[in-house]
PDB file of N, CA and C in Angstrom:
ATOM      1  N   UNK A   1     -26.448  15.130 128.302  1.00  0.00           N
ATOM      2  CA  UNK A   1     -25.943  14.572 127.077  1.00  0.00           C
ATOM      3  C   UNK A   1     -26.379  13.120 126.915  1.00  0.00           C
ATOM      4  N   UNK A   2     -26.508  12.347 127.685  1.00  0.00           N
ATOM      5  CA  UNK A   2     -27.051  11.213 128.001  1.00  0.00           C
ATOM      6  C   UNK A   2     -28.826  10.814 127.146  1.00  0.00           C
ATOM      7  N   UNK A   3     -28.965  11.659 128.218  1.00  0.00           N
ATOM      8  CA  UNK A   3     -30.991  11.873 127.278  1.00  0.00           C
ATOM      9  C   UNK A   3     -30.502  11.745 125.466  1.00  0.00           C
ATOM     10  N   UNK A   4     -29.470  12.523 125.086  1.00  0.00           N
ATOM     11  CA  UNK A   4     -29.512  13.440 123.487  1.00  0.00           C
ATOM     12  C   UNK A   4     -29.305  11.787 123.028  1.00  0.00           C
ATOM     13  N   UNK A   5     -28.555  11.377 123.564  1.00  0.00           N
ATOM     14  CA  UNK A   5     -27.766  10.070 123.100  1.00  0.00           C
ATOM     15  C   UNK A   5     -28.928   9.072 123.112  1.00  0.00           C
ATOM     16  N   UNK A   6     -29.582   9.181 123.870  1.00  0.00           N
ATOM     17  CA  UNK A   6     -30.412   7.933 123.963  1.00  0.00           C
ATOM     18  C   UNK A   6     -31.934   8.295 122.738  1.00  0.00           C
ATOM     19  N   UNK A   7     -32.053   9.224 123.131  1.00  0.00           N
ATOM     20  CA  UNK A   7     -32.959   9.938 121.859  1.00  0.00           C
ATOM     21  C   UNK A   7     -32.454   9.586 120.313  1.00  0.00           C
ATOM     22  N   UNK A   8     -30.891   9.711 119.930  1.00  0.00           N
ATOM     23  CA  UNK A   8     -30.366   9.318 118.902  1.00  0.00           C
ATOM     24  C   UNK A   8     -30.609   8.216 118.532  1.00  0.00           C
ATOM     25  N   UNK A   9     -30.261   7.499 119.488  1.00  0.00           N
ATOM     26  CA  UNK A   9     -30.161   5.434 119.496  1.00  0.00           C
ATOM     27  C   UNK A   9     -32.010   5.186 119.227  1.00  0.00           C
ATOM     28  N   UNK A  10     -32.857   5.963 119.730  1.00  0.00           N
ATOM     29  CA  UNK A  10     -33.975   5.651 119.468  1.00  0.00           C
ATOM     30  C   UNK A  10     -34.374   5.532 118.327  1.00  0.00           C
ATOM     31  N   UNK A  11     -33.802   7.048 117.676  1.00  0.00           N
ATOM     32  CA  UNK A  11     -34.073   7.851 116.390  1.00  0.00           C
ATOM     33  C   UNK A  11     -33.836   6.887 115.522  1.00  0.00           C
ATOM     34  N   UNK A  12     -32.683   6.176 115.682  1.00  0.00           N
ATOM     35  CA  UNK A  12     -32.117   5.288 114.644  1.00  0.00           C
ATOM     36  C   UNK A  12     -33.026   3.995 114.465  1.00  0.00           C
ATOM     37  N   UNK A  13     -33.126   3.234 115.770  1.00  0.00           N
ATOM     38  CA  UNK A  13     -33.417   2.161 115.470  1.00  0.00           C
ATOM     39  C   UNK A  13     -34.911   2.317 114.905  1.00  0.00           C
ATOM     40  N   UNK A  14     -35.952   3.355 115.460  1.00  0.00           N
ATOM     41  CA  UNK A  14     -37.024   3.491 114.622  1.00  0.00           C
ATOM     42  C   UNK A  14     -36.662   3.624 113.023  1.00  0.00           C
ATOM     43  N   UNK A  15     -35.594   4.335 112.484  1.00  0.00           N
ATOM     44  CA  UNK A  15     -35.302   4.283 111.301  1.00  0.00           C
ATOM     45  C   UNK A  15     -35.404   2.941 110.592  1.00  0.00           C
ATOM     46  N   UNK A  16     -34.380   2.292 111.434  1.00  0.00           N
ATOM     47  CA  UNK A  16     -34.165   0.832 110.509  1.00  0.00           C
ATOM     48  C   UNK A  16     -35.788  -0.249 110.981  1.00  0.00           C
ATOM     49  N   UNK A  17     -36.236   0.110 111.829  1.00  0.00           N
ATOM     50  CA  UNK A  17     -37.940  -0.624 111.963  1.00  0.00           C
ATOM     51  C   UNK A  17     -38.401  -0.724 110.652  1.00  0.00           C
ATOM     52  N   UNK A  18     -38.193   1.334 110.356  1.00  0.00           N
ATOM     53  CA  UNK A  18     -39.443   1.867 109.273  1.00  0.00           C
ATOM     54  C   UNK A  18     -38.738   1.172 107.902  1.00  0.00           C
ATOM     55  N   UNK A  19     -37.621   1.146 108.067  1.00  0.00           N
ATOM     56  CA  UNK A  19     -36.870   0.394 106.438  1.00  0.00           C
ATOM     57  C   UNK A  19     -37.503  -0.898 106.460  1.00  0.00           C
ATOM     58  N   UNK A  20     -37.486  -1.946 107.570  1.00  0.00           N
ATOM     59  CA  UNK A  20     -37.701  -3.136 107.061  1.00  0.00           C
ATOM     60  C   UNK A  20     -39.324  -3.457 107.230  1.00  0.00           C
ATOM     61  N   UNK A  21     -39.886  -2.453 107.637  1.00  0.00           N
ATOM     62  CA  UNK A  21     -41.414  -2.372 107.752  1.00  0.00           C
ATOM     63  C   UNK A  21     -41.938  -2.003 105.845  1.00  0.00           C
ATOM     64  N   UNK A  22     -41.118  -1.428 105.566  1.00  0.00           N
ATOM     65  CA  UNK A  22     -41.023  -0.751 104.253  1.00  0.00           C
ATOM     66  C   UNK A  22     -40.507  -1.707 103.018  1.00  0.00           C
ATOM     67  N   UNK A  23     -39.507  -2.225 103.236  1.00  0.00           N
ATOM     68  CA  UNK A  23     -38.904  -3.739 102.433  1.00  0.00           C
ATOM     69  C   UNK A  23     -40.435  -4.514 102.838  1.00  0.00           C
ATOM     70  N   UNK A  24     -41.044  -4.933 103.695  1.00  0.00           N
ATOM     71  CA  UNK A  24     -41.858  -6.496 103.934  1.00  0.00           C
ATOM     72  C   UNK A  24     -43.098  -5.967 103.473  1.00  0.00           C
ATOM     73  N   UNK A  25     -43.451  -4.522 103.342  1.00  0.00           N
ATOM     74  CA  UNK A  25     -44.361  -3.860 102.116  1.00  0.00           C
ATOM     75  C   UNK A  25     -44.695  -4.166 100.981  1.00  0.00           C
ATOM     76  N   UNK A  26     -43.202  -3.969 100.833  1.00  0.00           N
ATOM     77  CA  UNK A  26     -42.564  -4.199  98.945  1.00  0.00           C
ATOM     78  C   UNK A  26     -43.072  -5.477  98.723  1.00  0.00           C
ATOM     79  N   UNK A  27     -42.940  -6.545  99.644  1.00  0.00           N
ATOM     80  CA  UNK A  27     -43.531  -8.443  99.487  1.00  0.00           C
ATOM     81  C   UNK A  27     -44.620  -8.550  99.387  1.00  0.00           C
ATOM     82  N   UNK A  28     -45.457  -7.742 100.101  1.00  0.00           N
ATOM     83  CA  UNK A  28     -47.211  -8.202  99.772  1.00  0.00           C
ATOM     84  C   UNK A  28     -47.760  -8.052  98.566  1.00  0.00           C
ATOM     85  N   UNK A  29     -48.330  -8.617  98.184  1.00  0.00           N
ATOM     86  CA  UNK A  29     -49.086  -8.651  97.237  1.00  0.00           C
ATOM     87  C   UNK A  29     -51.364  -8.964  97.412  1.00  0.00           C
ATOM     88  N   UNK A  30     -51.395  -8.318  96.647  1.00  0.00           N
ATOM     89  CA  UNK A  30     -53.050  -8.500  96.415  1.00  0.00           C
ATOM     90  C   UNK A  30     -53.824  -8.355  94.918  1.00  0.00           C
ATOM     91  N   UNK A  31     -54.892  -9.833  94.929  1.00  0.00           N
ATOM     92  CA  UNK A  31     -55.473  -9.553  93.910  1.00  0.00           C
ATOM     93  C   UNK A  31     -57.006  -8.711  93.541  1.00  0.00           C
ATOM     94  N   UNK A  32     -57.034  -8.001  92.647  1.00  0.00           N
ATOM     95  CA  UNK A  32     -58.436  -7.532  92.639  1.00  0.00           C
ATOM     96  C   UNK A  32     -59.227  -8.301  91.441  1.00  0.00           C
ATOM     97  N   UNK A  33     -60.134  -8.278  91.577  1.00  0.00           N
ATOM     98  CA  UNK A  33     -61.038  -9.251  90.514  1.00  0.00           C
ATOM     99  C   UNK A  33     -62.823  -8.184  90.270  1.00  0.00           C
ATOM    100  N   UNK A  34     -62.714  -8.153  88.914  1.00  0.00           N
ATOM    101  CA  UNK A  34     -63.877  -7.299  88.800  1.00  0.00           C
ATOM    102  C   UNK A  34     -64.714  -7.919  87.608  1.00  0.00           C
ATOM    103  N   UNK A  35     -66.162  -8.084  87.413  1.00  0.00           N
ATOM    104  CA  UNK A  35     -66.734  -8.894  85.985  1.00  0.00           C
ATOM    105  C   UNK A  35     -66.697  -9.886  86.702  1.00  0.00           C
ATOM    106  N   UNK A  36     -67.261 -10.228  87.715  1.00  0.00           N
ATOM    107  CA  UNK A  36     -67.114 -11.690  87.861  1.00  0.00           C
ATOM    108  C   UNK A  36     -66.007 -12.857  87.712  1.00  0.00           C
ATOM    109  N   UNK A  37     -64.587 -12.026  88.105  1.00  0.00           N
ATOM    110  CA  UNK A  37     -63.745 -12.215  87.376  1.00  0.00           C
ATOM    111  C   UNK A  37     -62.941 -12.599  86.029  1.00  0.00           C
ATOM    112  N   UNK A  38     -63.871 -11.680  85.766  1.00  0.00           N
ATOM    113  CA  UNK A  38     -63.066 -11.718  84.205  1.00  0.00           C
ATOM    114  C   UNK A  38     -61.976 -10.909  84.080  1.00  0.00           C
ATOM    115  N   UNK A  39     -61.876  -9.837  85.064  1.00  0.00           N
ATOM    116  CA  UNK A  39     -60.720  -8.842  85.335  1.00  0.00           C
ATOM    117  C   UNK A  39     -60.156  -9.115  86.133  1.00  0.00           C
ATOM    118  N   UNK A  40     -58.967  -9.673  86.043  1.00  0.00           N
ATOM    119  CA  UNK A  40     -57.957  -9.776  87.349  1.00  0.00           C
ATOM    120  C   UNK A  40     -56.915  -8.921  87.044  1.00  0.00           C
ATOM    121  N   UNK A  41     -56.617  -8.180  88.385  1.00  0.00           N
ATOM    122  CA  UNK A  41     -55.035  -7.428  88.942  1.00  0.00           C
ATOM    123  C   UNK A  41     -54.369  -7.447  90.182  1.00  0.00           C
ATOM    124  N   UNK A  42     -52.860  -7.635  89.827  1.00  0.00           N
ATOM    125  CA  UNK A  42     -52.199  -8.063  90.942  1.00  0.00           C
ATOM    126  C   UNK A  42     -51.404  -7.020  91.203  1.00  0.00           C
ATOM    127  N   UNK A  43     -51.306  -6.332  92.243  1.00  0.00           N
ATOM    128  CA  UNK A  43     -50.555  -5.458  92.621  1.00  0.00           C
ATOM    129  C   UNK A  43     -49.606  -5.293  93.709  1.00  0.00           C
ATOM    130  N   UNK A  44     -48.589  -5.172  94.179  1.00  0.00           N
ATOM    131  CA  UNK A  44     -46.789  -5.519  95.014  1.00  0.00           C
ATOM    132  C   UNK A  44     -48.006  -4.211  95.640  1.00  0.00           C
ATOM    133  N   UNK A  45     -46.977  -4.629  96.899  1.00  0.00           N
ATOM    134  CA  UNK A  45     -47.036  -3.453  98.558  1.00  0.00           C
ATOM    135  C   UNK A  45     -47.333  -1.999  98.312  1.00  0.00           C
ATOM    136  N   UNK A  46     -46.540  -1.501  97.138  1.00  0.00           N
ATOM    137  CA  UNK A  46     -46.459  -0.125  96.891  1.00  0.00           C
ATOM    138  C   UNK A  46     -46.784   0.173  95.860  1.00  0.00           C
ATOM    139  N   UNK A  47     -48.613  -0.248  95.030  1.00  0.00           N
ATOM    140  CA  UNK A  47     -48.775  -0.448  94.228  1.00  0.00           C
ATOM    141  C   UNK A  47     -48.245  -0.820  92.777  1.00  0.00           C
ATOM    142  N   UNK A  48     -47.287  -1.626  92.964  1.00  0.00           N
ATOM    143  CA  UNK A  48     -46.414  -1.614  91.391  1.00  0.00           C
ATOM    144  C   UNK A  48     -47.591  -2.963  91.144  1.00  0.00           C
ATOM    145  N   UNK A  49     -48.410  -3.072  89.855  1.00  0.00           N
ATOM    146  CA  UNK A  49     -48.958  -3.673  89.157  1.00  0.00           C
ATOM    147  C   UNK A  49     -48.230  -5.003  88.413  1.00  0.00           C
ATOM    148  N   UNK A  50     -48.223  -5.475  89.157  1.00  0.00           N
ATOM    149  CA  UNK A  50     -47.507  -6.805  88.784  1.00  0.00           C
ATOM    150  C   UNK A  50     -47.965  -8.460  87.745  1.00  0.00           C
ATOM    151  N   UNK A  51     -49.174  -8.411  87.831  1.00  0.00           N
ATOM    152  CA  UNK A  51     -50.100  -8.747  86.524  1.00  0.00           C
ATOM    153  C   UNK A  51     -51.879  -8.154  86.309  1.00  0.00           C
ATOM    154  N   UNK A  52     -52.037  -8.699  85.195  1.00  0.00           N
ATOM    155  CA  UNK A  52     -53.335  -8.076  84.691  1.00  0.00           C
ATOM    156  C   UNK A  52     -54.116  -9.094  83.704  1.00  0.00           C
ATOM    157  N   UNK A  53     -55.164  -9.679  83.993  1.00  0.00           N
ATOM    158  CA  UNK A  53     -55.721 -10.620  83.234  1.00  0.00           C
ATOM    159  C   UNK A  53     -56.722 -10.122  82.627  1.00  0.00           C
ATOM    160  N   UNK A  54     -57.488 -10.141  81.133  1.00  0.00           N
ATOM    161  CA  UNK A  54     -58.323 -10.072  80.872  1.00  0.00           C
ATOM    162  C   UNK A  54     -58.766 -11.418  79.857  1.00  0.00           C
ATOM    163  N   UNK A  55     -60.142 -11.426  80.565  1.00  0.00           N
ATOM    164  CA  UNK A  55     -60.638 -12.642  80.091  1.00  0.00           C
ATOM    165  C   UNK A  55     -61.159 -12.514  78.376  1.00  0.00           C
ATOM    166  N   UNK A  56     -60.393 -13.283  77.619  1.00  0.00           N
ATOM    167  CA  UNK A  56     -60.820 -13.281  76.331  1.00  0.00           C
ATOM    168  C   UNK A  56     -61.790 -12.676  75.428  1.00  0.00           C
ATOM    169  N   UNK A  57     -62.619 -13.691  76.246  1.00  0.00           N
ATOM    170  CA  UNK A  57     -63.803 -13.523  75.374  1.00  0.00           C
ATOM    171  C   UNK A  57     -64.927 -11.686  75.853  1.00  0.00           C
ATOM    172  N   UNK A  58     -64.017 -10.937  76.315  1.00  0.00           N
ATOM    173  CA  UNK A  58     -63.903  -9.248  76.552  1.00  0.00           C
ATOM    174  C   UNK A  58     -63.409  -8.947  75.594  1.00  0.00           C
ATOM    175  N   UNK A  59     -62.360  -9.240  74.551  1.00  0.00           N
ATOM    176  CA  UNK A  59     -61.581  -8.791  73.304  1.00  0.00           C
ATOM    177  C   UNK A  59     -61.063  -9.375  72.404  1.00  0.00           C
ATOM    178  N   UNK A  60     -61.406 -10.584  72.331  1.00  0.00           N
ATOM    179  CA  UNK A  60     -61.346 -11.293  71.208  1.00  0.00           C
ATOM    180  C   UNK A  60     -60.049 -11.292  71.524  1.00  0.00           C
ATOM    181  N   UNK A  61     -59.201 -11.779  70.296  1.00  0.00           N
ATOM    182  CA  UNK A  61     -57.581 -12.100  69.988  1.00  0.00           C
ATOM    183  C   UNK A  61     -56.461 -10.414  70.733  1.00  0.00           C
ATOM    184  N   UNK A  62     -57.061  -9.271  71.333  1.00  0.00           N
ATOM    185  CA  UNK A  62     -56.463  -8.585  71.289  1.00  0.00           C
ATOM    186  C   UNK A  62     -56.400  -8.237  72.880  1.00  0.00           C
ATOM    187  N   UNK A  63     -56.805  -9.242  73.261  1.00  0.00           N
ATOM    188  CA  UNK A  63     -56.720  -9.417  75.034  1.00  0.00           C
ATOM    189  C   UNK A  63     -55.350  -9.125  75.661  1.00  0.00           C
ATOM    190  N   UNK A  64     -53.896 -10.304  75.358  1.00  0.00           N
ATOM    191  CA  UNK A  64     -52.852  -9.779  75.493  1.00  0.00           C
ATOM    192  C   UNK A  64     -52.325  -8.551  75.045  1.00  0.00           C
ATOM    193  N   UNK A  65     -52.779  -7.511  74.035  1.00  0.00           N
ATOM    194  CA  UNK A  65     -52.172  -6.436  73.706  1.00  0.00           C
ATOM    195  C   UNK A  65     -52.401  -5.868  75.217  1.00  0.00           C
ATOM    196  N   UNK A  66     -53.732  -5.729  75.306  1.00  0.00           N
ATOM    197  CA  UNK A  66     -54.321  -4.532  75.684  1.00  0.00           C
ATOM    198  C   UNK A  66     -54.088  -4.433  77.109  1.00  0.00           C
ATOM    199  N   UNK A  67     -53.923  -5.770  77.955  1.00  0.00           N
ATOM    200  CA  UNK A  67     -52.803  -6.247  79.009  1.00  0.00           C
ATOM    201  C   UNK A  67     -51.819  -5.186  79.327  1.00  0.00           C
ATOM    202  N   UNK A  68     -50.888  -5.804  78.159  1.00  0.00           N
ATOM    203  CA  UNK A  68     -49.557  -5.391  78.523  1.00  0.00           C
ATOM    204  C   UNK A  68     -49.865  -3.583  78.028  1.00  0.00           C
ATOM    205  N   UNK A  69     -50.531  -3.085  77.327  1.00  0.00           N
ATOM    206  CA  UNK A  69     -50.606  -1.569  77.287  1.00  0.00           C
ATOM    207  C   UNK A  69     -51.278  -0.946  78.482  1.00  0.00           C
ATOM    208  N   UNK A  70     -52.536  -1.571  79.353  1.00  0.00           N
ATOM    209  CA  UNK A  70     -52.745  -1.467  80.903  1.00  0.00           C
ATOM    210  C   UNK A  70     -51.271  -1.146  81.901  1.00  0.00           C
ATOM    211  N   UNK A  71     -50.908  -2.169  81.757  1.00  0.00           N
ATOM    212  CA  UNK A  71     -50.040  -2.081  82.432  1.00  0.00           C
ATOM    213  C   UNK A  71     -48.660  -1.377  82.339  1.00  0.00           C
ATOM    214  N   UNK A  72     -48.317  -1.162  81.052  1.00  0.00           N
ATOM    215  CA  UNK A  72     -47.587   0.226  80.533  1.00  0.00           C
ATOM    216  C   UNK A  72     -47.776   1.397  81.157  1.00  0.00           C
ATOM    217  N   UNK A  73     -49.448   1.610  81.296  1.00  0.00           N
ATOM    218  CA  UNK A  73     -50.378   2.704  81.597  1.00  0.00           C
ATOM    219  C   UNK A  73     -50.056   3.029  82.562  1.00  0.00           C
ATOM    220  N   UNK A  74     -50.296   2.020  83.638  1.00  0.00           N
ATOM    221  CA  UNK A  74     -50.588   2.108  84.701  1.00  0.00           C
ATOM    222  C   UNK A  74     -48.676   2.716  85.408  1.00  0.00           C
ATOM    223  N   UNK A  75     -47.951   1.611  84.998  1.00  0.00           N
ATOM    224  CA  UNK A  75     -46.540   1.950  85.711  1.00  0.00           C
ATOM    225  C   UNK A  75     -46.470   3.641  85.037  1.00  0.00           C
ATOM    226  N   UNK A  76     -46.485   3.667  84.163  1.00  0.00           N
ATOM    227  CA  UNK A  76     -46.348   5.493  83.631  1.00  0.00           C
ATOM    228  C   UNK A  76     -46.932   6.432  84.486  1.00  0.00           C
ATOM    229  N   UNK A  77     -48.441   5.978  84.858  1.00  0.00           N
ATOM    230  CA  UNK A  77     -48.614   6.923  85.714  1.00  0.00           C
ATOM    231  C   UNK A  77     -48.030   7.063  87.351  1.00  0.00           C
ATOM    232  N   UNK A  78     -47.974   5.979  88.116  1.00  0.00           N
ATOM    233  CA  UNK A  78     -47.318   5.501  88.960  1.00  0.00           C
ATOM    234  C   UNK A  78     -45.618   6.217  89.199  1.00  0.00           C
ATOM    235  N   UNK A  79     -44.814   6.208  88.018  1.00  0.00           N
ATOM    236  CA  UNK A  79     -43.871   6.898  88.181  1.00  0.00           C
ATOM    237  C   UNK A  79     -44.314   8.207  88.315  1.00  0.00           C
ATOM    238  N   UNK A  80     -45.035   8.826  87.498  1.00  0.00           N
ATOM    239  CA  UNK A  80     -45.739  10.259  87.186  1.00  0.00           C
ATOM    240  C   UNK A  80     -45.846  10.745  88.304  1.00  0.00           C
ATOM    241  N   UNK A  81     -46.870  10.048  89.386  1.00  0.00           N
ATOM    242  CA  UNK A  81     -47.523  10.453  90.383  1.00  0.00           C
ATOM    243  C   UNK A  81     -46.242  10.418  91.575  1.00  0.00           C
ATOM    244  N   UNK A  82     -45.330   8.867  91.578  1.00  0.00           N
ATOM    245  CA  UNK A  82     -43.900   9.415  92.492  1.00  0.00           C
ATOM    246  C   UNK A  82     -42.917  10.294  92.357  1.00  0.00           C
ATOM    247  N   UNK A  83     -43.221  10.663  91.332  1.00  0.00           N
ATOM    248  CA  UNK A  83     -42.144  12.264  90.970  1.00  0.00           C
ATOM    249  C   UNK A  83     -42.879  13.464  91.180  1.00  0.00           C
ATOM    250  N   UNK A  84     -44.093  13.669  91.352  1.00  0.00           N
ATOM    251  CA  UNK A  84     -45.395  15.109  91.590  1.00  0.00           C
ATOM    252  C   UNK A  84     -45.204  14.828  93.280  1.00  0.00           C
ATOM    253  N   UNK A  85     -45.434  13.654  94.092  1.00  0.00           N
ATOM    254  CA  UNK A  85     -45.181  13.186  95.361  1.00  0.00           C
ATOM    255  C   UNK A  85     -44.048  14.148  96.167  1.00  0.00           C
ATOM    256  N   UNK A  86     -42.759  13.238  95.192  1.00  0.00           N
ATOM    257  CA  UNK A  86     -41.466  13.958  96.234  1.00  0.00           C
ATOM    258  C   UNK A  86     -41.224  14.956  95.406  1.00  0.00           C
ATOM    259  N   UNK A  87     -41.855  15.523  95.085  1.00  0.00           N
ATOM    260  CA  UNK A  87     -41.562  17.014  94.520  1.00  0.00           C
ATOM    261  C   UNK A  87     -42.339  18.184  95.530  1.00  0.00           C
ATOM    262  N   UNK A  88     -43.574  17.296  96.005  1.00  0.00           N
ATOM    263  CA  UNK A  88     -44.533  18.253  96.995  1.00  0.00           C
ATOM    264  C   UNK A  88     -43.536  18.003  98.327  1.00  0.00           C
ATOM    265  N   UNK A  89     -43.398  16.896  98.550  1.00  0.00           N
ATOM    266  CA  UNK A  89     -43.055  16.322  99.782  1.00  0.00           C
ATOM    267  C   UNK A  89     -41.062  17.754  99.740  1.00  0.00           C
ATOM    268  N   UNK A  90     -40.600  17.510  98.611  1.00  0.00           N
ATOM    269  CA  UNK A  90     -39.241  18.627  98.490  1.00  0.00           C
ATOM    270  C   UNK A  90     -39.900  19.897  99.634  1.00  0.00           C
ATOM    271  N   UNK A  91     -40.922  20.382  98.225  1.00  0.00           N
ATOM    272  CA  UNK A  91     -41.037  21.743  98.994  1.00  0.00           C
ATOM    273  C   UNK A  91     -42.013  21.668 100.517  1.00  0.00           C
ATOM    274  N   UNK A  92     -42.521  20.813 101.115  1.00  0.00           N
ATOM    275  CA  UNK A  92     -43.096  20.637 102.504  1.00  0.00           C
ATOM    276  C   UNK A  92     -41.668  20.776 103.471  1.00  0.00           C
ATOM    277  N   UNK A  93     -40.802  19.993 103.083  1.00  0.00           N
ATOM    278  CA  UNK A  93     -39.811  19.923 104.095  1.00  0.00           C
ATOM    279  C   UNK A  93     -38.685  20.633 104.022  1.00  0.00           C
ATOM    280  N   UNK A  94     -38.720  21.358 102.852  1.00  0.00           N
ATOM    281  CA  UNK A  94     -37.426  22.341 102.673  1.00  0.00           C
ATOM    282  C   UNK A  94     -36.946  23.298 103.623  1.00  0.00           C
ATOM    283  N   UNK A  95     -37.885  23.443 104.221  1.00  0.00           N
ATOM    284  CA  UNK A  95     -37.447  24.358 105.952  1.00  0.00           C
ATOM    285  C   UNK A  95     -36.797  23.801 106.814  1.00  0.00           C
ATOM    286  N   UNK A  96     -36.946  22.458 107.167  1.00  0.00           N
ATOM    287  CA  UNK A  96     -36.772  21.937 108.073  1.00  0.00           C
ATOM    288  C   UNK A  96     -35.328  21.185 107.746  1.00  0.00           C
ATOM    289  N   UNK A  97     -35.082  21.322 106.316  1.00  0.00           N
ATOM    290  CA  UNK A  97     -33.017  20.571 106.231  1.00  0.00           C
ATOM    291  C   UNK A  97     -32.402  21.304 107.216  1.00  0.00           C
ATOM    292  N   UNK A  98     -32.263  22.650 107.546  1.00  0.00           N
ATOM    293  CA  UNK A  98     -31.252  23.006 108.654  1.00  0.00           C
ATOM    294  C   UNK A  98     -31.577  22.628 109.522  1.00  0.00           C
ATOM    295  N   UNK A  99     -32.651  22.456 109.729  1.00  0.00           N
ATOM    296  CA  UNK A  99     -33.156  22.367 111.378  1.00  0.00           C
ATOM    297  C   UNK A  99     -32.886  20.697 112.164  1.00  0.00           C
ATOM    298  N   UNK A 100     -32.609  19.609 110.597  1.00  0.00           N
ATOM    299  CA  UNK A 100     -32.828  18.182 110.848  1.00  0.00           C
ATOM    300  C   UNK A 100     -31.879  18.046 111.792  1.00  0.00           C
ATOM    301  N   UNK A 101     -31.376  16.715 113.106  1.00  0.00           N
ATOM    302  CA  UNK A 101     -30.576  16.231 113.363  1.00  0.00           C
ATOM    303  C   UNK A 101     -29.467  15.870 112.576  1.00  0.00           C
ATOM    304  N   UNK A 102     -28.138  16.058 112.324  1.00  0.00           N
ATOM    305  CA  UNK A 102     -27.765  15.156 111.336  1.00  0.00           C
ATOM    306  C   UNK A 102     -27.512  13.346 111.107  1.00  0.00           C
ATOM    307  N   UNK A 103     -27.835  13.356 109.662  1.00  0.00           N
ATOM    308  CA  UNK A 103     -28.423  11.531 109.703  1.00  0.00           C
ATOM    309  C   UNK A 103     -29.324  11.091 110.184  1.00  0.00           C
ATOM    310  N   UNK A 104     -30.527  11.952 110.554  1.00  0.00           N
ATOM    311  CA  UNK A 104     -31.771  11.704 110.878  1.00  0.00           C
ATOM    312  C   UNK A 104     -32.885  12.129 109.257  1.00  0.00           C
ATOM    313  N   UNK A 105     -33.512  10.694 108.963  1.00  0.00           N
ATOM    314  CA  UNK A 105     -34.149  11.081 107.581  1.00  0.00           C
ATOM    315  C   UNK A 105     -35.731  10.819 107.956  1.00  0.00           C
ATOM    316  N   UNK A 106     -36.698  11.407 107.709  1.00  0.00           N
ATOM    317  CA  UNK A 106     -37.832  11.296 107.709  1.00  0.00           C
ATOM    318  C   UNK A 106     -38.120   9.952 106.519  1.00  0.00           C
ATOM    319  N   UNK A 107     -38.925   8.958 107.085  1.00  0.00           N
ATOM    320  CA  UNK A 107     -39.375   7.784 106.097  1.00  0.00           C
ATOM    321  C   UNK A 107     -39.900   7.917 105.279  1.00  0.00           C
ATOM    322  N   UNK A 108     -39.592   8.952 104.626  1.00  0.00           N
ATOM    323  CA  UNK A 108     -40.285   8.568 102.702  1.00  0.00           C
ATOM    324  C   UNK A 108     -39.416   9.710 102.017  1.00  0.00           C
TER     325      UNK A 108
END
C-alpha cells in the first residue's frame, strides 16, 4: 500500500508541474515578421494571436480594418479547431474513464 501511495503523491505533484508548466506557456509570447516586415504577428504560448500589424502602405486607409478582421479570423478558427481537438481527444479516451485512478487527469 505504501508503493500505491507514493505513486499517488507522484501522480499529483507531476499534475501540478504540468499546470504551472502550462500557466508559464500561457506568458510567452513571439513575434513573426514577413515582407520585410511589413507583416507583423504576435502570438501568447497557446497560439492566441495577440496583435497583427500591417504596414500601410499594403492597403491604403483600410489597413486597421483588415487587422482587426485577421484577427477575428484567426481566434474563430482557433476556437473551431479547440472544440474538433477535445472532441477527438473525448472519443480517444472514453475507454479509459473507468479505468482512470480517481482524481488523476491526463494534461489536456
Amino acid at each position: 500500500m505504501k508503493d500505491l501511495s507514493k505513486i499517488m503523491r507522484q501522480a499529483q505533484e507531476m499534475q501540478e508541474k504540468m499546470q504551472e508548466a502550462q500557466q508559464k506557456v500561457e506568458t510567452i509570447e513571439a513575434e513573426g515578421v514577413a515582407g520585410a516586415g511589413m507583416v507583423k504577428v504576435v502570438l501568447k504560448g497557446k497560439g492566441e494571436m495577440v496583435g497583427l500589424t500591417i504596414d500601410p502602405s499594403l492597403m491604403g486607409d483600410e489597413a486597421e480594418i483588415v487587422e482587426d478582421l485577421v484577427k477575428a479570423a484567426h481566434a474563430d478558427a482557433r476556437k473551431r479547431l479547440e472544440a474538433e481537438m477535445e472532441e477527438a481527444m473525448k472519443e480517444a479516451t472514453q475507454d479509459l474513464g473507468g479505468g482512470m485512478l480517481p482524481g488523476f487527469k491526463l494534461p489536456f
